[in-house]
C-alpha atoms as a PDB file:
ATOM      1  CA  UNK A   1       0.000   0.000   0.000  1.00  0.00           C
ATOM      2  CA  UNK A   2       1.365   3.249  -1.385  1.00  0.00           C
ATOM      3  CA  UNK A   3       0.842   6.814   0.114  1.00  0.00           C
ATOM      4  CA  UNK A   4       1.447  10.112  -0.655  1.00  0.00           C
ATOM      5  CA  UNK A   5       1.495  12.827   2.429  1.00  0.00           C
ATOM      6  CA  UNK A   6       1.941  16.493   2.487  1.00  0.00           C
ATOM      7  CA  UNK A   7       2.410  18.999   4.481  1.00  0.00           C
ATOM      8  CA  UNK A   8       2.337  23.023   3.839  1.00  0.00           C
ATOM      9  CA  UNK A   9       2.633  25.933   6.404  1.00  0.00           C
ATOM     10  CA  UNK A  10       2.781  29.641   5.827  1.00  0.00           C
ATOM     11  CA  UNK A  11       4.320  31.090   9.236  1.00  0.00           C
ATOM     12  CA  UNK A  12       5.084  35.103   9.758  1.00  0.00           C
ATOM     13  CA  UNK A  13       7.856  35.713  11.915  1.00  0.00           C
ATOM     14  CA  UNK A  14       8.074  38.497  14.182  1.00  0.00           C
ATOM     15  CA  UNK A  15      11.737  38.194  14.509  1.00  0.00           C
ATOM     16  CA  UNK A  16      14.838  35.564  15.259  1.00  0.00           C
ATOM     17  CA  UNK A  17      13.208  32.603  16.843  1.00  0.00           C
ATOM     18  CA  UNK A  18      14.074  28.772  17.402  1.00  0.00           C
ATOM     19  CA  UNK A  19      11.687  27.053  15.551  1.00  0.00           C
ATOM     20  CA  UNK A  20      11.409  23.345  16.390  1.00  0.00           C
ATOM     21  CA  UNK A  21       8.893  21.079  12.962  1.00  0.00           C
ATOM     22  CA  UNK A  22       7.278  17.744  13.387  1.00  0.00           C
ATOM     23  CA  UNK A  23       5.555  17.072  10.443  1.00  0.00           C
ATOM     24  CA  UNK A  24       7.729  14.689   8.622  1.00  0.00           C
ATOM     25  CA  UNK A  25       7.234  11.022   8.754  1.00  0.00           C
ATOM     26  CA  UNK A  26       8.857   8.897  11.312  1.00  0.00           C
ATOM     27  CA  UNK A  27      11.878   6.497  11.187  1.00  0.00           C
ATOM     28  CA  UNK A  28      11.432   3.436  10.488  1.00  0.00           C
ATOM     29  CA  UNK A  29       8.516   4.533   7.739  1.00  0.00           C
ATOM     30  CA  UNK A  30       9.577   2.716   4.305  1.00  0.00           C
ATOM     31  CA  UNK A  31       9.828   6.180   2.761  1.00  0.00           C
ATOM     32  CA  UNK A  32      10.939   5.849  -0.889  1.00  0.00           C
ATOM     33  CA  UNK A  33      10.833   9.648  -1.699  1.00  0.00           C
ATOM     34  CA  UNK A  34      10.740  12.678   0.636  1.00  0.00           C
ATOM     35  CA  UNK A  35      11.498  16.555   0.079  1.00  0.00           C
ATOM     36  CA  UNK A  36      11.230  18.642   3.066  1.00  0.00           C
ATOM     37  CA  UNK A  37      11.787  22.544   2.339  1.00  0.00           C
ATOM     38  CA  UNK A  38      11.913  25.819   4.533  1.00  0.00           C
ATOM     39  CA  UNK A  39      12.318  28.832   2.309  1.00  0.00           C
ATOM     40  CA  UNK A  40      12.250  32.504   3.275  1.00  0.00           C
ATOM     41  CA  UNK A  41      12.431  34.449  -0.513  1.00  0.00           C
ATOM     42  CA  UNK A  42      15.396  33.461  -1.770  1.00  0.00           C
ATOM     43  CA  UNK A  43      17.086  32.136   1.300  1.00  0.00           C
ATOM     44  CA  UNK A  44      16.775  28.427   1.692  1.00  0.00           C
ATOM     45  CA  UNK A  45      17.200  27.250   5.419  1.00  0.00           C
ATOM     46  CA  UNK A  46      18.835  23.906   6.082  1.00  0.00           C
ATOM     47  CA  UNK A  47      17.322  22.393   9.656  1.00  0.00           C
ATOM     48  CA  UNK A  48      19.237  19.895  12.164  1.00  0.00           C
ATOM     49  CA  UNK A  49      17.364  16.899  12.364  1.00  0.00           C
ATOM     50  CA  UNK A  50      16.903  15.412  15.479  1.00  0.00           C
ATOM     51  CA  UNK A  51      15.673  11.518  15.986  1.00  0.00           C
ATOM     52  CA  UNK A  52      14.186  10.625  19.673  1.00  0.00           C
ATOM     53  CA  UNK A  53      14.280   7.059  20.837  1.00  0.00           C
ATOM     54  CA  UNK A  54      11.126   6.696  19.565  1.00  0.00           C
ATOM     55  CA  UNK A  55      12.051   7.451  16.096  1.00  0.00           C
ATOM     56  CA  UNK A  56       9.447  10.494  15.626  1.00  0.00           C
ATOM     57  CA  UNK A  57      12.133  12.971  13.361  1.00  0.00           C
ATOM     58  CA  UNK A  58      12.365  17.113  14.612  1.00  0.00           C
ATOM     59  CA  UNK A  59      13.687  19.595  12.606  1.00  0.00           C
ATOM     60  CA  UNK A  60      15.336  22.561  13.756  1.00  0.00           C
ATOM     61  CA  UNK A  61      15.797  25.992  12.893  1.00  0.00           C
ATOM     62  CA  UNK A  62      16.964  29.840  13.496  1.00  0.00           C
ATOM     63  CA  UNK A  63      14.392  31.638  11.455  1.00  0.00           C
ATOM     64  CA  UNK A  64      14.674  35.122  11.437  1.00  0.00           C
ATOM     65  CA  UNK A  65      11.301  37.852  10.595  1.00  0.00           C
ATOM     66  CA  UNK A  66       9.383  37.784   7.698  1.00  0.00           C
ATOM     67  CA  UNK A  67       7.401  35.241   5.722  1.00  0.00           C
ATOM     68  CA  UNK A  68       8.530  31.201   5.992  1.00  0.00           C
ATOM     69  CA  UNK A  69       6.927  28.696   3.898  1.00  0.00           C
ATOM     70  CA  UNK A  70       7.238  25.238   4.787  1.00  0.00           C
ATOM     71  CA  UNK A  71       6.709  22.250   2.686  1.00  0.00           C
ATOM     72  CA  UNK A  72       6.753  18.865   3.031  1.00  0.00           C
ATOM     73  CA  UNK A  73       5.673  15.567   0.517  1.00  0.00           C
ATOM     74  CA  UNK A  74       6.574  12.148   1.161  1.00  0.00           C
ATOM     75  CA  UNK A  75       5.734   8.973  -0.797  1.00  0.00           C
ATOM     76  CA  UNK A  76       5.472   5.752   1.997  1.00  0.00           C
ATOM     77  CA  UNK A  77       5.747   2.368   0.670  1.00  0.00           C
ATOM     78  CA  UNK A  78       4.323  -0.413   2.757  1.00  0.00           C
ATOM     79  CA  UNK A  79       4.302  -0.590   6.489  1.00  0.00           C
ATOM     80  CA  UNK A  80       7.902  -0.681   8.514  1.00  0.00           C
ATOM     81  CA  UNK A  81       8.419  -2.127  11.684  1.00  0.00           C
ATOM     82  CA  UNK A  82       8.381  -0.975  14.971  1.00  0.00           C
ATOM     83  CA  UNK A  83      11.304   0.008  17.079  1.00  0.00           C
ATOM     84  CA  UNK A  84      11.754  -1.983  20.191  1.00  0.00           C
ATOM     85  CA  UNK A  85       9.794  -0.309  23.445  1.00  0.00           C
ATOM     86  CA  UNK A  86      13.104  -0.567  26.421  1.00  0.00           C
ATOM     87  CA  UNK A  87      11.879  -1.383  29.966  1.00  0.00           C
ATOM     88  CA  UNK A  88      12.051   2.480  30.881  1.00  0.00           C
ATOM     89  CA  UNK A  89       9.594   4.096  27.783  1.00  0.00           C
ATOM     90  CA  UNK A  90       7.004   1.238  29.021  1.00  0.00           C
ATOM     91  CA  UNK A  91       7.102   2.546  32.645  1.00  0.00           C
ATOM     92  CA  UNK A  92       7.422   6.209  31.164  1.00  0.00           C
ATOM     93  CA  UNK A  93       3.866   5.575  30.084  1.00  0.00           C
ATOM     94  CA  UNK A  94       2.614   4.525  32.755  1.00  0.00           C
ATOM     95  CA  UNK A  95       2.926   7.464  34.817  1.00  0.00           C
ATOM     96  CA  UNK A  96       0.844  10.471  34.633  1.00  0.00           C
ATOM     97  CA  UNK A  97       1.437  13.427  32.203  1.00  0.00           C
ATOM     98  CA  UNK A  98       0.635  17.179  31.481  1.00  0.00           C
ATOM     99  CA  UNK A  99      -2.390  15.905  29.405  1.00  0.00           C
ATOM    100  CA  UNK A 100      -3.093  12.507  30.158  1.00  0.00           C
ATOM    101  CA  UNK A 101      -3.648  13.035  34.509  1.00  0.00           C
ATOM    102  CA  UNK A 102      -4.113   9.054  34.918  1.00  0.00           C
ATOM    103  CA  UNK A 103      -3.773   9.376  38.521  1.00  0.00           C
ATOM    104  CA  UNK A 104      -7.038  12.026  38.654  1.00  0.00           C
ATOM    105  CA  UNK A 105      -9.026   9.549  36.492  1.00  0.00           C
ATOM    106  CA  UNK A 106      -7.897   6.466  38.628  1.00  0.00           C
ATOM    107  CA  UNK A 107     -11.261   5.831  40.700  1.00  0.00           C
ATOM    108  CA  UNK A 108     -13.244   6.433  37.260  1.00  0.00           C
ATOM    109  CA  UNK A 109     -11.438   4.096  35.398  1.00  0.00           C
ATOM    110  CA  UNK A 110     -11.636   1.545  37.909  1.00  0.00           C
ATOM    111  CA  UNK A 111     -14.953   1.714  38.423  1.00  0.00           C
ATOM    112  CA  UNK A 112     -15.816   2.024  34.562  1.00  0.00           C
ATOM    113  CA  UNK A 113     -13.420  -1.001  33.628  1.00  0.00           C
ATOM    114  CA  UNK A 114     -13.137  -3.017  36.822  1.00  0.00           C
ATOM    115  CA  UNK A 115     -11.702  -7.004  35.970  1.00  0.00           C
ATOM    116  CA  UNK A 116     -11.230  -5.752  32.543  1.00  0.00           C
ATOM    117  CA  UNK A 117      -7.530  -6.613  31.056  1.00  0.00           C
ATOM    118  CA  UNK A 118      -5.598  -7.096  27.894  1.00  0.00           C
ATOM    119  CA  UNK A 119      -7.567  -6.983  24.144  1.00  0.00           C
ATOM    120  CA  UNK A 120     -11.103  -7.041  26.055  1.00  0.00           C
ATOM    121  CA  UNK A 121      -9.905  -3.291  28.441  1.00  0.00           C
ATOM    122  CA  UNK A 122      -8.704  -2.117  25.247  1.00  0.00           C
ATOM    123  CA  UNK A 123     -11.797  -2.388  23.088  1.00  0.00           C
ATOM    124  CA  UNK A 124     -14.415  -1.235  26.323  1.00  0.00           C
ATOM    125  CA  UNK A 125     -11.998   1.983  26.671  1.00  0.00           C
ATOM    126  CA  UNK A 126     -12.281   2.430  22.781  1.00  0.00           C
ATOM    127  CA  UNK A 127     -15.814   2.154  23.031  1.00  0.00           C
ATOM    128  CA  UNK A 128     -16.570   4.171  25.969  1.00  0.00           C
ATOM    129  CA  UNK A 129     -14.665   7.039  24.721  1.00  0.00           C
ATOM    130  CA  UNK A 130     -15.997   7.125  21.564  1.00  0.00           C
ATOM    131  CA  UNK A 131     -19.687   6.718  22.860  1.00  0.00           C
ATOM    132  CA  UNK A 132     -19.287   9.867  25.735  1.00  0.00           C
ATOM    133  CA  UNK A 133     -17.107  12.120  23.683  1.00  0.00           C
ATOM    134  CA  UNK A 134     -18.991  14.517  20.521  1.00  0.00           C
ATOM    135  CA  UNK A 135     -16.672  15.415  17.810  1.00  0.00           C
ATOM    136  CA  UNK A 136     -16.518  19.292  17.940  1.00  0.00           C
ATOM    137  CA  UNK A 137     -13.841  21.250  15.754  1.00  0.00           C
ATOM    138  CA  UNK A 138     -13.364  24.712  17.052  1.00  0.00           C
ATOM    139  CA  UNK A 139     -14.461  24.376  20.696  1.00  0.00           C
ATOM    140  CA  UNK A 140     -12.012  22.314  22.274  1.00  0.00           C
ATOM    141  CA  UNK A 141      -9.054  24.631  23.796  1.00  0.00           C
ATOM    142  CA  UNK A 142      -5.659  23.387  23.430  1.00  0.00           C
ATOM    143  CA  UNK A 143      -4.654  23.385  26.456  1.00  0.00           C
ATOM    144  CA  UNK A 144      -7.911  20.829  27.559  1.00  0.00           C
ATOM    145  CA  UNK A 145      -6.795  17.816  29.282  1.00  0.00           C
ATOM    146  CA  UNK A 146      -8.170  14.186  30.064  1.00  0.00           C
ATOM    147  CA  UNK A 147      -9.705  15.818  32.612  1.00  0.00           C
ATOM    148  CA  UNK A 148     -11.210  18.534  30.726  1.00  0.00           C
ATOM    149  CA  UNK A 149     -12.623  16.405  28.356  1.00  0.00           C
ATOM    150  CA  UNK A 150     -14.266  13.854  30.384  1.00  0.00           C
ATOM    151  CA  UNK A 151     -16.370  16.527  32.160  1.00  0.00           C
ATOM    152  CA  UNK A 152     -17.138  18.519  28.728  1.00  0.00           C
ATOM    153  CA  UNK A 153     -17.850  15.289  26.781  1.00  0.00           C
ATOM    154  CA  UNK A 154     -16.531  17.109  23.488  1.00  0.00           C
ATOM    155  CA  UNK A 155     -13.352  17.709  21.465  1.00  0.00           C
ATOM    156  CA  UNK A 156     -11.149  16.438  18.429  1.00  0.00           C
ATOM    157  CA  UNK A 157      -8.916  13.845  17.897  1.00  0.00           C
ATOM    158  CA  UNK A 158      -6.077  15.077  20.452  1.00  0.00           C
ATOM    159  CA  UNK A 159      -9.116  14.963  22.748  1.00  0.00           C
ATOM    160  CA  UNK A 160      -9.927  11.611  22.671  1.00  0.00           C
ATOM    161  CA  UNK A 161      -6.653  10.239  22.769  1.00  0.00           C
ATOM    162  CA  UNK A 162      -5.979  11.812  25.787  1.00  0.00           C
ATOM    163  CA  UNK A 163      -8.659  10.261  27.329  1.00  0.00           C
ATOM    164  CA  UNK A 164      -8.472   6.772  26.149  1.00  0.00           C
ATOM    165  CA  UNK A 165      -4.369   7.152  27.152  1.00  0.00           C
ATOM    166  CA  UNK A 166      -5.290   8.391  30.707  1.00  0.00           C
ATOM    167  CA  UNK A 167      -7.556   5.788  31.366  1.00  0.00           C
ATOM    168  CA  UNK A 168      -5.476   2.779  29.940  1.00  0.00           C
ATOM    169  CA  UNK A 169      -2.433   4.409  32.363  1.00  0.00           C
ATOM    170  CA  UNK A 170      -5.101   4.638  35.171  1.00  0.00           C
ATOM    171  CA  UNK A 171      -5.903   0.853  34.394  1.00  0.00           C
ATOM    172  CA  UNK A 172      -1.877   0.100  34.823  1.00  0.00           C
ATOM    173  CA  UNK A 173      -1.575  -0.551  30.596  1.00  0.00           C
ATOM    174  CA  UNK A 174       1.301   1.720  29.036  1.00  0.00           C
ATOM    175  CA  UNK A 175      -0.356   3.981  26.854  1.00  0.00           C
ATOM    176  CA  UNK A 176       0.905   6.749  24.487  1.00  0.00           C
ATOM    177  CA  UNK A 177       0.290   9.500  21.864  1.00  0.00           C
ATOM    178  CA  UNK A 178       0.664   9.172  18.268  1.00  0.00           C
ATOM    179  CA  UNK A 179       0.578  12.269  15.515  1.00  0.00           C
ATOM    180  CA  UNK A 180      -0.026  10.463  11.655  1.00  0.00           C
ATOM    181  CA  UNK A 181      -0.815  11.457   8.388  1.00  0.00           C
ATOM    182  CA  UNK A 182      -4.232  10.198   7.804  1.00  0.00           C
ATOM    183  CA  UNK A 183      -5.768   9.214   4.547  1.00  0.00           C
ATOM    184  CA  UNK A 184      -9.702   9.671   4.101  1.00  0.00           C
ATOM    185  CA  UNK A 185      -9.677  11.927   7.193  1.00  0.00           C
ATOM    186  CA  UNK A 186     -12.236  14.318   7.274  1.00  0.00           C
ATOM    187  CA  UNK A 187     -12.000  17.168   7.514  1.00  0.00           C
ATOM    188  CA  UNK A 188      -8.369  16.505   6.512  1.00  0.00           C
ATOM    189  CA  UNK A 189      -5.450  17.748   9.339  1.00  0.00           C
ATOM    190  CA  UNK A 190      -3.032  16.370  11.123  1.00  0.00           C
ATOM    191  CA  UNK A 191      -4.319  13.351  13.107  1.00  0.00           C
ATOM    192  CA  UNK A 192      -3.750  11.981  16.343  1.00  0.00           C
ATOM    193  CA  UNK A 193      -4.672   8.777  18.338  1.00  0.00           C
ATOM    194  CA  UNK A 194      -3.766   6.579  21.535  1.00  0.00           C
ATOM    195  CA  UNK A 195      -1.601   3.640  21.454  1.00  0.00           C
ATOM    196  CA  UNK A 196      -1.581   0.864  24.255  1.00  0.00           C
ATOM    197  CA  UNK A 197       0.930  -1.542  25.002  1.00  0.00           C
ATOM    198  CA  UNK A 198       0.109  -5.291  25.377  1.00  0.00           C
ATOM    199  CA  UNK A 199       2.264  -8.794  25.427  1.00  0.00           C
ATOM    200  CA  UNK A 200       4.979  -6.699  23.916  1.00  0.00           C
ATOM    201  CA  UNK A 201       3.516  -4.536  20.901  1.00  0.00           C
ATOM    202  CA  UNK A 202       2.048  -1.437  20.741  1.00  0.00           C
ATOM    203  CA  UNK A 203      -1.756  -1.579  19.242  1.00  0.00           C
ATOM    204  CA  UNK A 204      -3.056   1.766  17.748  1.00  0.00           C
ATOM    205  CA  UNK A 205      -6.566   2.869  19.149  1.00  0.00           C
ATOM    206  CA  UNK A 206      -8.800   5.796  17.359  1.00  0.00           C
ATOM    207  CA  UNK A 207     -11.927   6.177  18.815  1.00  0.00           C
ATOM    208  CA  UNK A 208     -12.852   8.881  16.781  1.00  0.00           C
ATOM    209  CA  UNK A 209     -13.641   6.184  14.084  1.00  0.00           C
ATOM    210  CA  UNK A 210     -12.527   8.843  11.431  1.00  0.00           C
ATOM    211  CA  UNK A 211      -9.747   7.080   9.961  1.00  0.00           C
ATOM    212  CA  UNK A 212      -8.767   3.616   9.221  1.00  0.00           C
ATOM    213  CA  UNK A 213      -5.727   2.904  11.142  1.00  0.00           C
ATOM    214  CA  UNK A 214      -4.531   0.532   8.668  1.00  0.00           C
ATOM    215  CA  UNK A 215      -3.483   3.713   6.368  1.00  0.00           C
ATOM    216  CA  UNK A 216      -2.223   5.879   9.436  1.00  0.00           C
ATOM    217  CA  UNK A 217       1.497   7.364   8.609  1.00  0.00           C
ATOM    218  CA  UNK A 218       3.497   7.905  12.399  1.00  0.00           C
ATOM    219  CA  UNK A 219       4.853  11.614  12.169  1.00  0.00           C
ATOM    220  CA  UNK A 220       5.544  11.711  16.494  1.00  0.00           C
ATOM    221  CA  UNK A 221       5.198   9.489  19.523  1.00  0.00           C
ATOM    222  CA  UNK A 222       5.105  10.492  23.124  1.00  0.00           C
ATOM    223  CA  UNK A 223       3.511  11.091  26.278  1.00  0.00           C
ATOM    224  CA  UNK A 224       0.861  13.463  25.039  1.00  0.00           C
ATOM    225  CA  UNK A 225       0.233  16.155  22.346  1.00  0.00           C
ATOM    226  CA  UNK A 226       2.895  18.352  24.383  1.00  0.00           C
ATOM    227  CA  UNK A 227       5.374  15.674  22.620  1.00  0.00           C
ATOM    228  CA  UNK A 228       4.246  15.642  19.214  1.00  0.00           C
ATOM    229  CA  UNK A 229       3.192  19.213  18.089  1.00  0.00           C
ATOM    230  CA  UNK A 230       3.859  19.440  14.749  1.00  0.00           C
ATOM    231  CA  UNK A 231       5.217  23.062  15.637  1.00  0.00           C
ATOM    232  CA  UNK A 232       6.788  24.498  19.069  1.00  0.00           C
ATOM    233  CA  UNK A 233       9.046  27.817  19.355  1.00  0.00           C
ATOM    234  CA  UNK A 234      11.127  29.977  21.662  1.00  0.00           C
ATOM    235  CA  UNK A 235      12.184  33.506  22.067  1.00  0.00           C
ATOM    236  CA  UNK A 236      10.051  35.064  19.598  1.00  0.00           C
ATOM    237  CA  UNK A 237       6.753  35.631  17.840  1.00  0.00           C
ATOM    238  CA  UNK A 238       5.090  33.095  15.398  1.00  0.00           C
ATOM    239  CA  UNK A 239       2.328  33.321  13.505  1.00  0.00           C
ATOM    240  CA  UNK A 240       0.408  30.497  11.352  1.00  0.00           C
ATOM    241  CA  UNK A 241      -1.506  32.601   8.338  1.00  0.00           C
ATOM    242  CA  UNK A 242      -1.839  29.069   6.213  1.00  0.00           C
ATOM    243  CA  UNK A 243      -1.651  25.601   6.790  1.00  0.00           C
ATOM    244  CA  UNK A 244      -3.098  22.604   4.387  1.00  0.00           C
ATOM    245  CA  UNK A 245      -2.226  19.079   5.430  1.00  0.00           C
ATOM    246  CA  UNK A 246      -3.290  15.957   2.733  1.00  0.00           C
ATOM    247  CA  UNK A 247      -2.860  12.598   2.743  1.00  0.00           C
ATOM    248  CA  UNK A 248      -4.505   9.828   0.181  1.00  0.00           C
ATOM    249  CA  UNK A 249      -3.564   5.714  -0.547  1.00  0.00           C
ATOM    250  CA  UNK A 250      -2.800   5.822  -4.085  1.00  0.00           C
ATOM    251  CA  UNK A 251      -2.978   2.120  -6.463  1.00  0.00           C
ATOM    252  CA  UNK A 252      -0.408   0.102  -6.648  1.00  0.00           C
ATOM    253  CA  UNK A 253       0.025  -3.686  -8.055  1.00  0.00           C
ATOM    254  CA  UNK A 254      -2.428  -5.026  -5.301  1.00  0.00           C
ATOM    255  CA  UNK A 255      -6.024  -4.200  -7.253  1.00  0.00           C
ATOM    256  CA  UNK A 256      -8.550  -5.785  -4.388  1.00  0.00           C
ATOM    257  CA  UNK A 257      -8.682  -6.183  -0.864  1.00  0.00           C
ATOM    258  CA  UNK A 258     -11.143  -8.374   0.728  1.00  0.00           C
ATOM    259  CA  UNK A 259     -12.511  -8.030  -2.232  1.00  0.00           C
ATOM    260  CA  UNK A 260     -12.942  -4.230  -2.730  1.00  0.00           C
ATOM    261  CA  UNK A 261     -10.898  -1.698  -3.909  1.00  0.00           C
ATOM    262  CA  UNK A 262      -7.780  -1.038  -2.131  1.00  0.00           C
ATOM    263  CA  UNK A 263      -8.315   2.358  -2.427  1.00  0.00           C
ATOM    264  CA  UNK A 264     -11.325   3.136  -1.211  1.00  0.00           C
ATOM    265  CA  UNK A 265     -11.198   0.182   1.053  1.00  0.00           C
ATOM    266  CA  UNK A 266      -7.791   1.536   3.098  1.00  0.00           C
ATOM    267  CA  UNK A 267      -9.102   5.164   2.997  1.00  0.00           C
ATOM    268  CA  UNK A 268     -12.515   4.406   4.460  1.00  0.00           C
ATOM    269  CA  UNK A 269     -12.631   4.197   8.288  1.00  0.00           C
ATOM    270  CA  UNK A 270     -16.335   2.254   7.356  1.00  0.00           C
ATOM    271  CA  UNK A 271     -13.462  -0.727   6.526  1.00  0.00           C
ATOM    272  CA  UNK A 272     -11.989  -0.672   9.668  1.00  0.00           C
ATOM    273  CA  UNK A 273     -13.121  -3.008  12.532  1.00  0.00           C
ATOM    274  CA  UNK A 274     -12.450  -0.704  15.852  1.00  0.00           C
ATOM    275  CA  UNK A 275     -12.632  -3.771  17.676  1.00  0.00           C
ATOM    276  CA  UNK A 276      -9.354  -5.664  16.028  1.00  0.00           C
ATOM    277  CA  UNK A 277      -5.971  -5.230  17.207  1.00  0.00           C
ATOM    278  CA  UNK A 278      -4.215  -3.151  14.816  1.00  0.00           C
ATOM    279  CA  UNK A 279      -0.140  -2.084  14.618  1.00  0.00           C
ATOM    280  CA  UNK A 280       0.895   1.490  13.722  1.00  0.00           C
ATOM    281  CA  UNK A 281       4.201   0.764  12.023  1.00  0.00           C
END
């Protein structure tokens, strides 16, 4: 399964600033092309890249004022594998974090999922968060938590990964935050969903139901969305006039799955059964 991901920001600087980019896909993604671009008029700035141990990719840079595009396009080939989770990452998501406050959620979540474990706790906190949270674009704050969102009952994707994360932790399951390119996602942005840790292998949850995880490209892993923004600064003004984010499965040799077309089939969250254990590679 081919796919084709882009990326395009318009930023206005207000001066010199660090400016720290996570929008290009992750190692190990089978990536067979890939052009990444920051370009000021005629300057073109060359980033540091930066790989964490999780193998999400940052890419640094001293912009200075005036008008930077970004732009980013990537073809992925396949699915990769994923890098080995040590001893300390699994116990690193365990604990509470800035978004994900598992230890404020901890009588909820074991009340809601009491002698629930493995594949069966996984699928009722799926559920559960995608039957009490609404979809709402616009209203959520970004600086709402776990917390925030289990009172409100609303929010967008970052939303409800931080509440199905917070209650796996609270339910003593390592759990952690995933940004992706998402084909068929609609409205089309950046994407973001939970991952939990079981016998060994990290299993991708999205209970939005928006996307079909089978298609999901990994940009960032971590705790929370604090980890994975696809855009942090420091020591001057930013601002984001433009920003267009695509993503689409494109044919290749394999014509059918299961008997439909691969296409639509891989882009259509309708194909994907929320209930099966799934691998973000």
């Amino acid at each position: 399964m081919q796919r084709i991901v882009t990326a395009e920001l318009d930023l206005d600087l207000g001066s010199s600033v660090d400016l720290i980019f996570q929008i290009a896909a992750a190692q190990p993604a089978p990536v067979v092309r890939e052009e990444l671009t920051f370009t000021q008029g005629d300057r073109v700035y060359t980033p540091t890249e930066i790989v964490d141990q999780s193998g999400s990719r940052l890419h640094r840079l001293l912009g200075e004022a005036g008008r930077l595009e970004v732009r980013y396009e990537a073809v992925v080939e396949g699915l990769g594998t994923q890098r080995a989770t040590s001893d300390l990452e699994a116990i690193t998501y365990l604990r509470p974090s800035r978004y994900c406050q598992s230890d404020e959620v901890f009588s909820q979540a074991r009340r809601q999922f009491r002698g629930l474990q493995g594949h069966e706790l996984i699928a009722a906190v799926s559920d559960f968060v995608g039957a009490s949270t609404t979809y709402t674009p616009g209203l959520s704050q970004g600086t709402d938590s776990a917390v925030t969102t289990l009172m409100t009952g609303q929010g967008v994707c970052r939303d409800y990964a931080h509440v199905v994360i917070a209650l796996l932790r609270a339910m003593d399951m390592p759990a952690r935050y995933a940004a992706c390119f998402a084909p068929g996602l609609r409205p089309m942005d950046f994407h973001a969903v939970a991952e939990a840790y079981l016998d060994g292998s990290w299993y991708v949850l999205d209970a939005t139901r928006l996307a079909n995880r089978r298609s999901l490209v990994r940009i960032a892993t971590g705790r929370d969305a604090a980890d994975c923004a696809f855009l942090s600064y420091h020591g001057g003004h930013v601002g984001l006039s433009r920003m267009r984010v695509d993503a689409a499965v494109v044919p290749d040799d394999a014509a059918e799955f299961d008997g439909l077309d691969i296409v639509a089939a891989a882009s259509d969250p309708a194909h994907d059964d929320g209930a099966e254990l799934i691998q973000l590679a």
